[in-house]
Protein backbone atom coordinates (compact mmCIF):
# COMPACT_ATOMS: atom_id res chain seq x y z
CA UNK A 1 156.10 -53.34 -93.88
CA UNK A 2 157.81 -56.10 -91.65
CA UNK A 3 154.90 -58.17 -89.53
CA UNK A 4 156.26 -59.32 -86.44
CA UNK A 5 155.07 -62.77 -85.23
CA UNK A 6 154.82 -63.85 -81.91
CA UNK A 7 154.84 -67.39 -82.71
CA UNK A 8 157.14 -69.41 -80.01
CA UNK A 9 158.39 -72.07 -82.71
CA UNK A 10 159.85 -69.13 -84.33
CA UNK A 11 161.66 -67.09 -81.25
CA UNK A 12 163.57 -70.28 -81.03
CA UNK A 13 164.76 -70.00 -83.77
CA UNK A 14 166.45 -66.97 -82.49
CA UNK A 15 170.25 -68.04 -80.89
CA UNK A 16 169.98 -66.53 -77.02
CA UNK A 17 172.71 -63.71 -76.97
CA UNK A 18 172.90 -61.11 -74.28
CA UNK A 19 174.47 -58.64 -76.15
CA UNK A 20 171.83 -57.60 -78.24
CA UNK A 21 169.53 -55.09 -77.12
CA UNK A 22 165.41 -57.02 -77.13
CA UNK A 23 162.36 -55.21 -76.82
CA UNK A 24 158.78 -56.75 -76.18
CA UNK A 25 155.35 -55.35 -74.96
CA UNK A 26 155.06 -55.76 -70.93
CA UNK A 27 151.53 -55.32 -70.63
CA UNK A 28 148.64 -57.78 -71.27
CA UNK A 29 147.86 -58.30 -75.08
CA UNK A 30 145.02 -56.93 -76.42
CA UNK A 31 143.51 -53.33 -76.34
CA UNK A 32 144.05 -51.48 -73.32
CA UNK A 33 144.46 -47.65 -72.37
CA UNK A 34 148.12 -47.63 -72.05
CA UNK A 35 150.77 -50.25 -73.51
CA UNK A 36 154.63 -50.43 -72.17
CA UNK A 37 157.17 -51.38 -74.47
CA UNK A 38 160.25 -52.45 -72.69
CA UNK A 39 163.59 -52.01 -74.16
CA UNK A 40 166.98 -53.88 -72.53
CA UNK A 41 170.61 -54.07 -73.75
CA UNK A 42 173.55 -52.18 -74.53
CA UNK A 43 172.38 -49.96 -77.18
CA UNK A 44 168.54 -49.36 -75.58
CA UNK A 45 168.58 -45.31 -75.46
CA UNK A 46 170.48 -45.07 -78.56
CA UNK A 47 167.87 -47.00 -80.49
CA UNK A 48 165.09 -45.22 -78.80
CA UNK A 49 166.99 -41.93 -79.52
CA UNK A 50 166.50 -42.72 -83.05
CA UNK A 51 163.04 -42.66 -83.14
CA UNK A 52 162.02 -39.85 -80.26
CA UNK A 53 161.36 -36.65 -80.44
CA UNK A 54 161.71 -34.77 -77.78
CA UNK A 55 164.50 -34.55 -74.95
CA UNK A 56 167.44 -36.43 -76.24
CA UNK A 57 167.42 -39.50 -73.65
CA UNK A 58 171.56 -39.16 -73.74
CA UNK A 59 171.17 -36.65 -71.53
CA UNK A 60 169.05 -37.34 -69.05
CA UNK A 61 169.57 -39.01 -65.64
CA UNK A 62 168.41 -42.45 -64.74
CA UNK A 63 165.13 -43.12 -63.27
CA UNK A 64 163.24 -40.58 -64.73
CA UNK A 65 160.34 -40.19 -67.02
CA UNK A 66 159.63 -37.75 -70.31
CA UNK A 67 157.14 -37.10 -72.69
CA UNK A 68 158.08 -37.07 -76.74
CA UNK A 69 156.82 -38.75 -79.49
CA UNK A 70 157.57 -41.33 -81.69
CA UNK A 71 158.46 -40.77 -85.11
CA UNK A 72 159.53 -43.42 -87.98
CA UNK A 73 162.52 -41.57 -89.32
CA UNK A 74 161.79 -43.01 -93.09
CA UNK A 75 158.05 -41.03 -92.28
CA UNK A 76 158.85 -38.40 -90.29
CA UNK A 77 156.03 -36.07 -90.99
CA UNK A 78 153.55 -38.43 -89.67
CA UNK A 79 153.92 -39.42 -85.70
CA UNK A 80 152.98 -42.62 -84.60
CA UNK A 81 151.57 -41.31 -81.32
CA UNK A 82 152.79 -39.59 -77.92
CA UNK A 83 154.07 -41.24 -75.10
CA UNK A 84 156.31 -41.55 -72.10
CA UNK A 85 159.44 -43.04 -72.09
CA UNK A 86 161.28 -43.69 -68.54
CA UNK A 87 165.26 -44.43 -68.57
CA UNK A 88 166.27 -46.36 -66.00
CA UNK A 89 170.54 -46.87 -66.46
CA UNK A 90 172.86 -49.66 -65.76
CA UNK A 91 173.32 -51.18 -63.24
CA UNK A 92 170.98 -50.39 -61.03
CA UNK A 93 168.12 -51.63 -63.40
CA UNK A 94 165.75 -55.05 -63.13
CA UNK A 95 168.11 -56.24 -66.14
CA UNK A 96 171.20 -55.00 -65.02
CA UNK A 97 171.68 -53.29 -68.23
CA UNK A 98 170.47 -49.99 -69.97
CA UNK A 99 166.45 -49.70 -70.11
CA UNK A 100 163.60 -47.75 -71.67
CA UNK A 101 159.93 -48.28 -70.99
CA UNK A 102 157.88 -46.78 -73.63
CA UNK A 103 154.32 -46.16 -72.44
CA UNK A 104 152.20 -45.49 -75.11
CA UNK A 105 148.34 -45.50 -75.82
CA UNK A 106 147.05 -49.01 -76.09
CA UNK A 107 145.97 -49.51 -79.49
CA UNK A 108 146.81 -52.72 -81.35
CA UNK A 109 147.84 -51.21 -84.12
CA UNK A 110 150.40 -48.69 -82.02
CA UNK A 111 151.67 -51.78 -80.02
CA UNK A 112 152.72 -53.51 -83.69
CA UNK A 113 153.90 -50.93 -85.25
CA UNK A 114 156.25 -49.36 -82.52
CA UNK A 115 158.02 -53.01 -82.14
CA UNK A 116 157.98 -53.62 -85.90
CA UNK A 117 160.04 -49.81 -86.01
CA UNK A 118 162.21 -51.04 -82.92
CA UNK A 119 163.35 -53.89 -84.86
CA UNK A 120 164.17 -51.99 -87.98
CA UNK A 121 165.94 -50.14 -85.88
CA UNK A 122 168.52 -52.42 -84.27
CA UNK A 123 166.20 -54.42 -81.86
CA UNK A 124 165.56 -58.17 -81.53
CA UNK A 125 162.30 -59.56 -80.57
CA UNK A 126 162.76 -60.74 -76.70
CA UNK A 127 162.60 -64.41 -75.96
CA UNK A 128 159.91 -65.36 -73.36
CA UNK A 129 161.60 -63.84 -69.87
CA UNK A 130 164.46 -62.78 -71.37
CA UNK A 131 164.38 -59.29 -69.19
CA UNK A 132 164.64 -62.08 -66.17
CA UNK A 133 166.86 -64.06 -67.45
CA UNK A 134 169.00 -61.11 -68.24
CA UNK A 135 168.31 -60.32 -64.67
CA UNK A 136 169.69 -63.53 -63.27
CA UNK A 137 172.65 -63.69 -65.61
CA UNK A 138 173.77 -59.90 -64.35
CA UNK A 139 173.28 -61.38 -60.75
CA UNK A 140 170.27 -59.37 -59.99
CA UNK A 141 168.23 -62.58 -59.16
CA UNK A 142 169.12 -65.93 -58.37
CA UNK A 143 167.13 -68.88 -60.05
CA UNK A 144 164.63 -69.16 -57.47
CA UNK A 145 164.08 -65.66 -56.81
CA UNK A 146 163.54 -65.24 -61.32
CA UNK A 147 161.54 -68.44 -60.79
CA UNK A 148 159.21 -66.36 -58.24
CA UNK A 149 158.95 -63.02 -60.31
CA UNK A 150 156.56 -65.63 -63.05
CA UNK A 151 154.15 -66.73 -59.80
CA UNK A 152 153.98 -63.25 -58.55
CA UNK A 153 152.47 -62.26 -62.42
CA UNK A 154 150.48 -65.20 -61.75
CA UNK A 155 148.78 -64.97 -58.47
CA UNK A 156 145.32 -64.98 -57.87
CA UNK A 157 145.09 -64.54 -53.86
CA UNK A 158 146.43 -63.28 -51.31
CA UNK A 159 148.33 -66.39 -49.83
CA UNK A 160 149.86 -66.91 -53.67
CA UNK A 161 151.13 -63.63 -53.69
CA UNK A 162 152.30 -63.36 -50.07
CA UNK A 163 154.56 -66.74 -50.57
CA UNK A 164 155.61 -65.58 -53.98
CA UNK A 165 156.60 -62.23 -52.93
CA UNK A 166 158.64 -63.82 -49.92
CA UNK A 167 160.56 -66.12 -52.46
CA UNK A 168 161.35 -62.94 -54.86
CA UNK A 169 162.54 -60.76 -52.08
CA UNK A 170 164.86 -63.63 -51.56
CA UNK A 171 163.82 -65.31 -48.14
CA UNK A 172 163.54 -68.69 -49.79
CA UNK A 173 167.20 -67.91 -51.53
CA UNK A 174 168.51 -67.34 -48.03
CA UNK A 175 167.20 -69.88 -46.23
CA UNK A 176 168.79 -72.28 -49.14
CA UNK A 177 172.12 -70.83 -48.97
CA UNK A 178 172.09 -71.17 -45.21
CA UNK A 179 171.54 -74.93 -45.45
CA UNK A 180 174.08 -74.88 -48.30
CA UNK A 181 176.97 -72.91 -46.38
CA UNK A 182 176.23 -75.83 -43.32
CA UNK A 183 176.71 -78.72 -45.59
CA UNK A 184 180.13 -76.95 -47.20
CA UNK A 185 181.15 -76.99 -43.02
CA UNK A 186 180.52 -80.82 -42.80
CA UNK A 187 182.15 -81.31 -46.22
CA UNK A 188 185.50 -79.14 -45.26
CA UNK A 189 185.66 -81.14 -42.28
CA UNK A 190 185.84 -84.47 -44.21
CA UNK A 191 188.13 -83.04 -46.31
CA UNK A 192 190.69 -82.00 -43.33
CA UNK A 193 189.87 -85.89 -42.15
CA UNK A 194 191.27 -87.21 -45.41
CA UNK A 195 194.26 -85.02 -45.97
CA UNK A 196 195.42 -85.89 -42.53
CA UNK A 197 194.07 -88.92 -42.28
CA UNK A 198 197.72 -90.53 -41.96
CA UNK A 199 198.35 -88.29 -38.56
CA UNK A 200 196.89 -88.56 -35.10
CA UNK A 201 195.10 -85.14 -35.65
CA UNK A 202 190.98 -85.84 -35.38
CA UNK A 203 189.47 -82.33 -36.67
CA UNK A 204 185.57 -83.42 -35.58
CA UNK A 205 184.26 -86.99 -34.40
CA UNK A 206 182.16 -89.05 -36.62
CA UNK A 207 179.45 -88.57 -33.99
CA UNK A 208 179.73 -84.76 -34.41
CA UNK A 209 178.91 -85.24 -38.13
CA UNK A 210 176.59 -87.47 -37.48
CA UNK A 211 174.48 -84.81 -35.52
CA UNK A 212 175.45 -81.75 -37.88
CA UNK A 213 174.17 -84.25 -41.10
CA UNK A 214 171.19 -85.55 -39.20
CA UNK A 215 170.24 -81.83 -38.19
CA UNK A 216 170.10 -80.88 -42.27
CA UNK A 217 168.17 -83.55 -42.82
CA UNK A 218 165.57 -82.95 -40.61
CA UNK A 219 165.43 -78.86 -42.24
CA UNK A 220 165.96 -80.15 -45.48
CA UNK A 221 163.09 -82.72 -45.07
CA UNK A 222 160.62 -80.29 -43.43
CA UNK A 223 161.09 -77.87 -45.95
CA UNK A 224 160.54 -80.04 -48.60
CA UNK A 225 157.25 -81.56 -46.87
CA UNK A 226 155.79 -78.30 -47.33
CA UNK A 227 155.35 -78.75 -51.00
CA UNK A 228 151.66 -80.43 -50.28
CA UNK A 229 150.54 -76.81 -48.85
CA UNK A 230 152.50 -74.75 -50.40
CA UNK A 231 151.43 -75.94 -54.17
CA UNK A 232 147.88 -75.67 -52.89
CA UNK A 233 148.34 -72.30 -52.22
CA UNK A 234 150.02 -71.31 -54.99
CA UNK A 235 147.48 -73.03 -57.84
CA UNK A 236 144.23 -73.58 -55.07
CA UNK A 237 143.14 -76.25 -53.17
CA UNK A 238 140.75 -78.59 -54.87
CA UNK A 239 137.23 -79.75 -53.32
CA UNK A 240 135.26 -82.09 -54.75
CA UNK A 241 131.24 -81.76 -54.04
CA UNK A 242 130.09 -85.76 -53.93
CA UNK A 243 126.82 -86.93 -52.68
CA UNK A 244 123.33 -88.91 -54.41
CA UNK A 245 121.76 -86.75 -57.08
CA UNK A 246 119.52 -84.28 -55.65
CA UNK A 247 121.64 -84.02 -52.32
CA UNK A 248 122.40 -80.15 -52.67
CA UNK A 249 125.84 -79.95 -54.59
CA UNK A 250 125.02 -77.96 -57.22
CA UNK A 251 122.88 -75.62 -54.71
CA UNK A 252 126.17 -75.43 -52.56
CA UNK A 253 128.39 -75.11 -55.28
CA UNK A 254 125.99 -71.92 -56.18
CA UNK A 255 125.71 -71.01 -52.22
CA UNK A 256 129.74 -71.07 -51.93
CA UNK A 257 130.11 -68.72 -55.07
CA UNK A 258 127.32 -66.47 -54.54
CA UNK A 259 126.33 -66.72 -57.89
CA UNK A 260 124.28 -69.09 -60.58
CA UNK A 261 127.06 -71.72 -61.52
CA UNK A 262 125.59 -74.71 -62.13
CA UNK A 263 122.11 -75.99 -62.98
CA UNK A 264 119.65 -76.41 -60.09
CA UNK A 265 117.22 -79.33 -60.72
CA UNK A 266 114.57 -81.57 -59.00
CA UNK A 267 115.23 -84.13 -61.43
CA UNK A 268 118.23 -86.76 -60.31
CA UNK A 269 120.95 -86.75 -63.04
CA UNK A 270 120.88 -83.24 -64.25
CA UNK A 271 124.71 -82.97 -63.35
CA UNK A 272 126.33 -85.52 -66.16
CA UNK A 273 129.83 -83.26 -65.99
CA UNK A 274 131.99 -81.88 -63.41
CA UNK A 275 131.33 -78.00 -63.23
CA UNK A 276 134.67 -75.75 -61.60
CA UNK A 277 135.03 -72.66 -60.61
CA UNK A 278 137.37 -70.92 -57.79
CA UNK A 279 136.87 -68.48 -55.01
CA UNK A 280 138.74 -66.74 -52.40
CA UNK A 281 137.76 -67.37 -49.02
CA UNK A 282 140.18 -65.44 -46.24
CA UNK A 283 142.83 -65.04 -48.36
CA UNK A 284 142.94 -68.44 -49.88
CA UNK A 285 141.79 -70.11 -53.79
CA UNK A 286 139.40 -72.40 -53.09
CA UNK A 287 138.78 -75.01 -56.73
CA UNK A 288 135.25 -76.21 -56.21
CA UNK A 289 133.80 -79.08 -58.08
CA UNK A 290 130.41 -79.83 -58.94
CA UNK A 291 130.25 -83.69 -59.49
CA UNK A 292 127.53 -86.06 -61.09
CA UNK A 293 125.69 -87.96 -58.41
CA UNK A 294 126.37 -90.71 -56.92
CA UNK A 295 124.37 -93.99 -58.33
CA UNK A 296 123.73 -96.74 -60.24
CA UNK A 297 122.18 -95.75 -63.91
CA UNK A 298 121.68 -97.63 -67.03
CA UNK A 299 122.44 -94.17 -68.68
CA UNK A 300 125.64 -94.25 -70.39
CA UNK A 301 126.40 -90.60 -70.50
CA UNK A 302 125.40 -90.36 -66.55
CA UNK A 303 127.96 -92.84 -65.64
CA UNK A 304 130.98 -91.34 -67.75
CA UNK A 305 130.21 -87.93 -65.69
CA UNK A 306 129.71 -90.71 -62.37
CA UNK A 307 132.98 -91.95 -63.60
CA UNK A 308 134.20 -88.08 -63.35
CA UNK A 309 132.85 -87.38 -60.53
CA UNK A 310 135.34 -90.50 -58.81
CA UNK A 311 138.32 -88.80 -60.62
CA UNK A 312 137.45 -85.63 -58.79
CA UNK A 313 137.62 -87.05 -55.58
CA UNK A 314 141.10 -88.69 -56.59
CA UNK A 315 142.70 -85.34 -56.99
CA UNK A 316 141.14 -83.17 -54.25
CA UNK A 317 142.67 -82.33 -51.60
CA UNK A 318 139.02 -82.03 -49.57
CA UNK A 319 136.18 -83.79 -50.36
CA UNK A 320 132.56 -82.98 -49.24
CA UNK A 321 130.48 -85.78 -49.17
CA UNK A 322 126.97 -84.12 -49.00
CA UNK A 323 124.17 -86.18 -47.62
CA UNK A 324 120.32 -85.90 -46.82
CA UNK A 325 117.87 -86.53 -43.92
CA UNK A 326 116.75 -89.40 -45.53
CA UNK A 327 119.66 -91.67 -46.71
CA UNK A 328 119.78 -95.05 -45.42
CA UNK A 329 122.00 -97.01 -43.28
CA UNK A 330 122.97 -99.35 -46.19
CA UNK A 331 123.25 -96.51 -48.94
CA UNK A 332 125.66 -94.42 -46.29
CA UNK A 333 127.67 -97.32 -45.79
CA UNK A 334 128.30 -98.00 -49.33
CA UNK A 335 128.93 -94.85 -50.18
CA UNK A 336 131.59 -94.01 -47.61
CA UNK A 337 133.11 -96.91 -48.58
CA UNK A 338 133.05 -96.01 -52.04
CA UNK A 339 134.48 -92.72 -51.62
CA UNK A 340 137.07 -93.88 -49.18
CA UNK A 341 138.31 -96.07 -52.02
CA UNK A 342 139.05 -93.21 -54.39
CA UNK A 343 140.36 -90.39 -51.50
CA UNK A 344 143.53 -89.86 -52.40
CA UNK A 345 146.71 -90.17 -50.06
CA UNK A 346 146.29 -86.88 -47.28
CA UNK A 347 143.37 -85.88 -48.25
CA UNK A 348 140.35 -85.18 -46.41
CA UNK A 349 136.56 -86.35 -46.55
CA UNK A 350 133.87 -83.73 -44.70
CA UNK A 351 130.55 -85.20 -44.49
CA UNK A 352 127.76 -82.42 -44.55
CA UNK A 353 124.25 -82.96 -44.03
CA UNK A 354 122.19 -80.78 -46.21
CA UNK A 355 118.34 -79.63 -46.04
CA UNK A 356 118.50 -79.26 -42.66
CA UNK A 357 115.62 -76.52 -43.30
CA UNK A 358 113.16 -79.43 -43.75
CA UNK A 359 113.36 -80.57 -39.96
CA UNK A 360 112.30 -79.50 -37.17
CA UNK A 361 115.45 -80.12 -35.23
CA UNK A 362 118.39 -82.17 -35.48
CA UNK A 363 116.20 -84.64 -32.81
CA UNK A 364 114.28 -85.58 -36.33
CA UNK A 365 116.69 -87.13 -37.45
CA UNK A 366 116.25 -90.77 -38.60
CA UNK A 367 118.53 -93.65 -36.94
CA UNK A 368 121.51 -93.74 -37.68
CA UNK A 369 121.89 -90.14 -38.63
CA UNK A 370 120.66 -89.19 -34.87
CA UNK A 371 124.15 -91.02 -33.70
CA UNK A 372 126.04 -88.90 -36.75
CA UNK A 373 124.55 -85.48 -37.12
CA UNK A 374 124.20 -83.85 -33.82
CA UNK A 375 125.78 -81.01 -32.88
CA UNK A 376 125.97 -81.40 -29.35
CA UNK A 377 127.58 -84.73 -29.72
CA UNK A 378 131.95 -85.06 -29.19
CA UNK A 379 133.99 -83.82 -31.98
CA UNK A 380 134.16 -87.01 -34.77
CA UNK A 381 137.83 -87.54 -36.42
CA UNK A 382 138.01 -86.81 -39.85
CA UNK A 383 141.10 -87.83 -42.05
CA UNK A 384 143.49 -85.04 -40.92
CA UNK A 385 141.60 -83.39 -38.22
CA UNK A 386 138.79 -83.79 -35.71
CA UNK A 387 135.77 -81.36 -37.16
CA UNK A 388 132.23 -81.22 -35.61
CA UNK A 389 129.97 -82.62 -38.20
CA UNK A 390 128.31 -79.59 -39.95
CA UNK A 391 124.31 -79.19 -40.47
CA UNK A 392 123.72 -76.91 -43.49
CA UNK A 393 120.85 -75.68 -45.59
CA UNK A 394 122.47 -74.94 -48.74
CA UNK A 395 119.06 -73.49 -50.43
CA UNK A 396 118.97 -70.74 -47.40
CA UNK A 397 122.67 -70.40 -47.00
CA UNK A 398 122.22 -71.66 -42.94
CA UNK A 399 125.70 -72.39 -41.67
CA UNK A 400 127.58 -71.84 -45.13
CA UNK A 401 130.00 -69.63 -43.40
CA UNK A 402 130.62 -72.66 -40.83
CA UNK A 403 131.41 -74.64 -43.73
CA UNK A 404 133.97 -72.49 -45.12
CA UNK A 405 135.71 -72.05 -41.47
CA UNK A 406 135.87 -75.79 -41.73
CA UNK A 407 136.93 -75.83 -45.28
CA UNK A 408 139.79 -73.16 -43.83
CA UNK A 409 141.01 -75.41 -40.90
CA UNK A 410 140.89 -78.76 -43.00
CA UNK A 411 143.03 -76.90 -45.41
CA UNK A 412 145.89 -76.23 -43.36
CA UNK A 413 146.05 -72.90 -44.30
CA UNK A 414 145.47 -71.86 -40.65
CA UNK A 415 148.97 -73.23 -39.66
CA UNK A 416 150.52 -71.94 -42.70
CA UNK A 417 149.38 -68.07 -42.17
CA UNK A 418 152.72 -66.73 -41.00
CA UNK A 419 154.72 -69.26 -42.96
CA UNK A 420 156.27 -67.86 -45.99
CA UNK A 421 158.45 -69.95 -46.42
CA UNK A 422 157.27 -72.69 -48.28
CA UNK A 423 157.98 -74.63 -51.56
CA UNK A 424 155.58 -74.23 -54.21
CA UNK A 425 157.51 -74.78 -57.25
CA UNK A 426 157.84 -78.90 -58.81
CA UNK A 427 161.66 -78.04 -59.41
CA UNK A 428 162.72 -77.28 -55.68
CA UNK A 429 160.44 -79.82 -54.07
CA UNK A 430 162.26 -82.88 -56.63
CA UNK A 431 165.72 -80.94 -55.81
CA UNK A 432 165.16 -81.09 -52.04
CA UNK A 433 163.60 -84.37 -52.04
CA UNK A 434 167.03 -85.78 -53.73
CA UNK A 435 169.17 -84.04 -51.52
CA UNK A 436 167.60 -85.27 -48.42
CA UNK A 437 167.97 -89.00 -50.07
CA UNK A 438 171.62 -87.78 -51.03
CA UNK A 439 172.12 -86.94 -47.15
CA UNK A 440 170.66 -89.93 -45.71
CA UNK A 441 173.48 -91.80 -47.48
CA UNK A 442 176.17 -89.40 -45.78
CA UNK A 443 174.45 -89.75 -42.19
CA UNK A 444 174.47 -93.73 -42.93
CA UNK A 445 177.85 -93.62 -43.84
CA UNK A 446 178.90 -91.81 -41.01
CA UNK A 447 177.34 -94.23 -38.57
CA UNK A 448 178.65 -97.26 -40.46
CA UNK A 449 182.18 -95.79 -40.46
CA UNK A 450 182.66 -96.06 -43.77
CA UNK A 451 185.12 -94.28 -45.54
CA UNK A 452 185.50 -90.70 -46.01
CA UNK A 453 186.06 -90.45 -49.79
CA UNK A 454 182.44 -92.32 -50.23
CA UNK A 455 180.88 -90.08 -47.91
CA UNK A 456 182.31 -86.63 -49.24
CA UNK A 457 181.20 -88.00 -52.66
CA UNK A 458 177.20 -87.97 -51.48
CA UNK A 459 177.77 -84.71 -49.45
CA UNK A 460 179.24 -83.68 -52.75
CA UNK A 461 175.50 -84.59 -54.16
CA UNK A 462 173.63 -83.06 -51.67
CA UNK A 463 175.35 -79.66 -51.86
CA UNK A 464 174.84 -79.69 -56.20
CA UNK A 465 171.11 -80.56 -55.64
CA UNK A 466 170.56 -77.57 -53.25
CA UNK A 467 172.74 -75.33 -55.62
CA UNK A 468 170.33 -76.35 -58.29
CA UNK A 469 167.43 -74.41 -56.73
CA UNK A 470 168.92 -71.35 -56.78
CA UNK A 471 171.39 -71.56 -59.87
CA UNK A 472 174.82 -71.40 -58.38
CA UNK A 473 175.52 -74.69 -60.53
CA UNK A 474 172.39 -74.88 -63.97
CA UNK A 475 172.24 -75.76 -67.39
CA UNK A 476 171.56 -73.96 -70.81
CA UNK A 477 168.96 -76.81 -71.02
CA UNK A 478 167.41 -76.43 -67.61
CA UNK A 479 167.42 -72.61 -68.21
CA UNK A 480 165.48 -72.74 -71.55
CA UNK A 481 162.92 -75.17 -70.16
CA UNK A 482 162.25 -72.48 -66.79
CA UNK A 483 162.69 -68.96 -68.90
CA UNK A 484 160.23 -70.79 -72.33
CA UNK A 485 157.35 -70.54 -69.47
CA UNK A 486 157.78 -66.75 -68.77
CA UNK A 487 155.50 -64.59 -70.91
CA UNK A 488 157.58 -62.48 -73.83
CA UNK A 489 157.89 -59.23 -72.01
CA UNK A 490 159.00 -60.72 -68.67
């Protein structure tokens, strides 16, 4: 009996050849009540014609599902199970090629043993997304576009799934081969400047290419600034809870969820750890984080999760500072200094008074929270936006939905609702952020009237590092390391 691993070390071992025909399981591992085997390649229904019974697949049309069962010809008295198997035929398949999706029960057992019979019967094992890199290779997908088909599989909101479904349908593609096809215009033009550079014949003035180059520029750079958002979307945007120990975090961290997340204690230091979790609010991931308070302790274990707590705030992208009725002048002071230190570059601070359900009014308030805290006072400016301060009660859940408007306007998200298109991938962000540098050069050029053959050559880089994003020039290498993240049956 052959035991088929699914050990990455070892599928690299395999060398990457499209003509063999692959198979892998497409669903989640584990037990389940169905399991889809997908086959791709050249010699997909013959293989799977070797083990069916039931309507030879030869013969049947594309696109269209039967029931059989599989049957080990060296055993043939003893079926492995029933199942479904759905021929799709090249080309007009997610691979380009010849496919079969077997969808059998979703036993363990079944799930080995019908790939260990594929492969004795002509299959390989698939690389991780090898179906999509098949896909790109055949020209069904560009790089971008196979890029997207791994964050669709992995979204977890609606605003992830809305900007990766834009980017697999191709609207990010498009937009990137419109930029491209403008800086080939500018480039053709130099070229016709060089080759007749030796006649009185001036095909466009430097100032025209000036104005074309610093026109990309400005798209190129916009696009790219929308990494920030976009990235937050795609993975959720991280809040740090802060505040003294007892102010309320772990109560709002609880409120927020709607559920018992972290440990809710009188005593000052229970929190010695961050505590995460996510939610979706309006669409959105939200990556709340429950922080150690804020103090000076002789404990050592307390400080290490203090010493946390300061990390947190260095990588969120909104940070709540939660305070109480009775903090001081001094201790406010120091505090918002302290977290000011540690904010990191665009993000935001919110301060939030908490317990508001001990006072009477907001008019009880001691000096100088009275000057702070009062909502009939103007708007005060935050970081990246001017916010009302909030008043919230996080043990009776007063104003928690005002704090998650806020949480939704701070987060840009509101600006961002009908934009899909917007980079979220590392790769295209480091590609567009070189070919704006790339095109600064040419617009520099072009105003210092240098010559044409140094400018063209920096056009020249501008154009590969757009090309990059969507594959019309790649790599073997750069291939391996996108396609080794995919999951097997992808």
């Amino acid at each position: 009996m052959i035991i088929v691993s699914f050990n990455f070390e070892e599928l690299l071992m395999y060398q990457y050849n499209d003509s063999d025909t692959i198979c892998a399981i497409s669903t989640a591992p584990g037990c389940g009540g169905i399991a889809v085997i997908r086959v791709s390649g050249p010699d997909a229904i013959s293989i799977i014609n070797k083990i069916w019974r039931g309507k030879p697949l030869s013969s049947v049309g594309t696109h269209t599902a039967h029931l059989g069962t599989i049957t080990d010809p060296e055993n043939p008295t003893e079926p492995l199970d029933s199942g479904v198997a759905t021929v799709f035929r090249a080309p007009g398949t997610f691979t380009g090629e010849d496919v079969v999706e077997i969808s059998v029960h979703g036993s363990v057992w079944i799930q080995r043993e019908l790939i260990n019979l594929l492969i004795r019967t002509g299959c390989r094992l698939a690389q991780p997304g090898e179906f999509t890199r098949r896909a790109f290779a055949n020209g069904k997908l560009d790089l971008a576009q196979a890029e997207a088909v791994a964050d669709v599989i992995a979204a977890t909101s609606r605003s992830a799934h809305r900007l990766a479904s834009s980017q697999m349908r191709g609207d990010f593609s498009k937009r990137i081969g419109a930029l491209r096809e403008k800086l080939i215009e500018i480039a053709s033009l130099l070229e016709l400047e060089l080759d007749f550079s030796e006649e009185d014949v001036e095909f466009a003035s430097r100032i025209h290419l000036a104005e074309l180059a610093k026109n990309l520029h400005t798209e190129i750079s916009s696009l790219a600034a929308t990494f920030s958002t976009g990235s937050a979307l795609k993975n959720g945007i991280p809040v740090a809870i802060v505040g003294e120990p007892n102010a309320g975090k772990s109560t709002l961290l609880n409120a927020l969820l709607n559920e018992s997340r972290a440990i809710v204690s009188d005593i000052p230091g229970t929190t010695r750890d961050t505590v995460e979790d996510t939610i979706e609010i309006d669409g959105v991931m939200y990556r709340f984080i429950d922080t150690a308070g804020l103090r000076e302790t002789s404990d050592h274990v307390e400080n290490l999760g203090i010493g946390r707590s300061f990390e947190a705030i260095e990588r969120a992208r909104i940070v709540i500072w939660l305070v109480t009725p009775d903090i001081s002048q001094e201790k406010l002071t120091e505090l918002h200094t302290e977290i000011k230190k540690h904010l990191a570059e665009g993000a935001t601070l919110l301060t939030v008074l908490n317990k508001t359900d001990l006072l009477a009014s907001p008019t009880d308030l001691p000096h100088p929270l009275q000057n702070i805290f009062t909502e009939s006072q103007e708007p005060v400016t935050t970081e990246k936006s001017t916010q009302r301060p909030i008043l919230i009660s996080a043990s009776t859940g007063h104003n928690i939905d005002r704090l998650t408007q806020a949480l939704h306007t701070l987060s840009g998200t509101n600006d961002s609702a009908g934009a899909d298109l917007m980079v979220t991938n590392a790769r295209h962000y480091e590609a567009l952020t070189l070919a704006a540098e790339s095109l600064a050069r040419v617009l520099d050029g072009l105003r210092a009237n240098l010559s044409g053959d140094f400018i063209a050559q920096d056009l020249r880089e501008t154009i590969h590092h757009l090309s990059a994003i969507t594959g019309t020039i790649t790599t073997t290498d750069l291939l391996t390391s996108i396609f080794q993240n995919f999951c097997i049956g992808k």
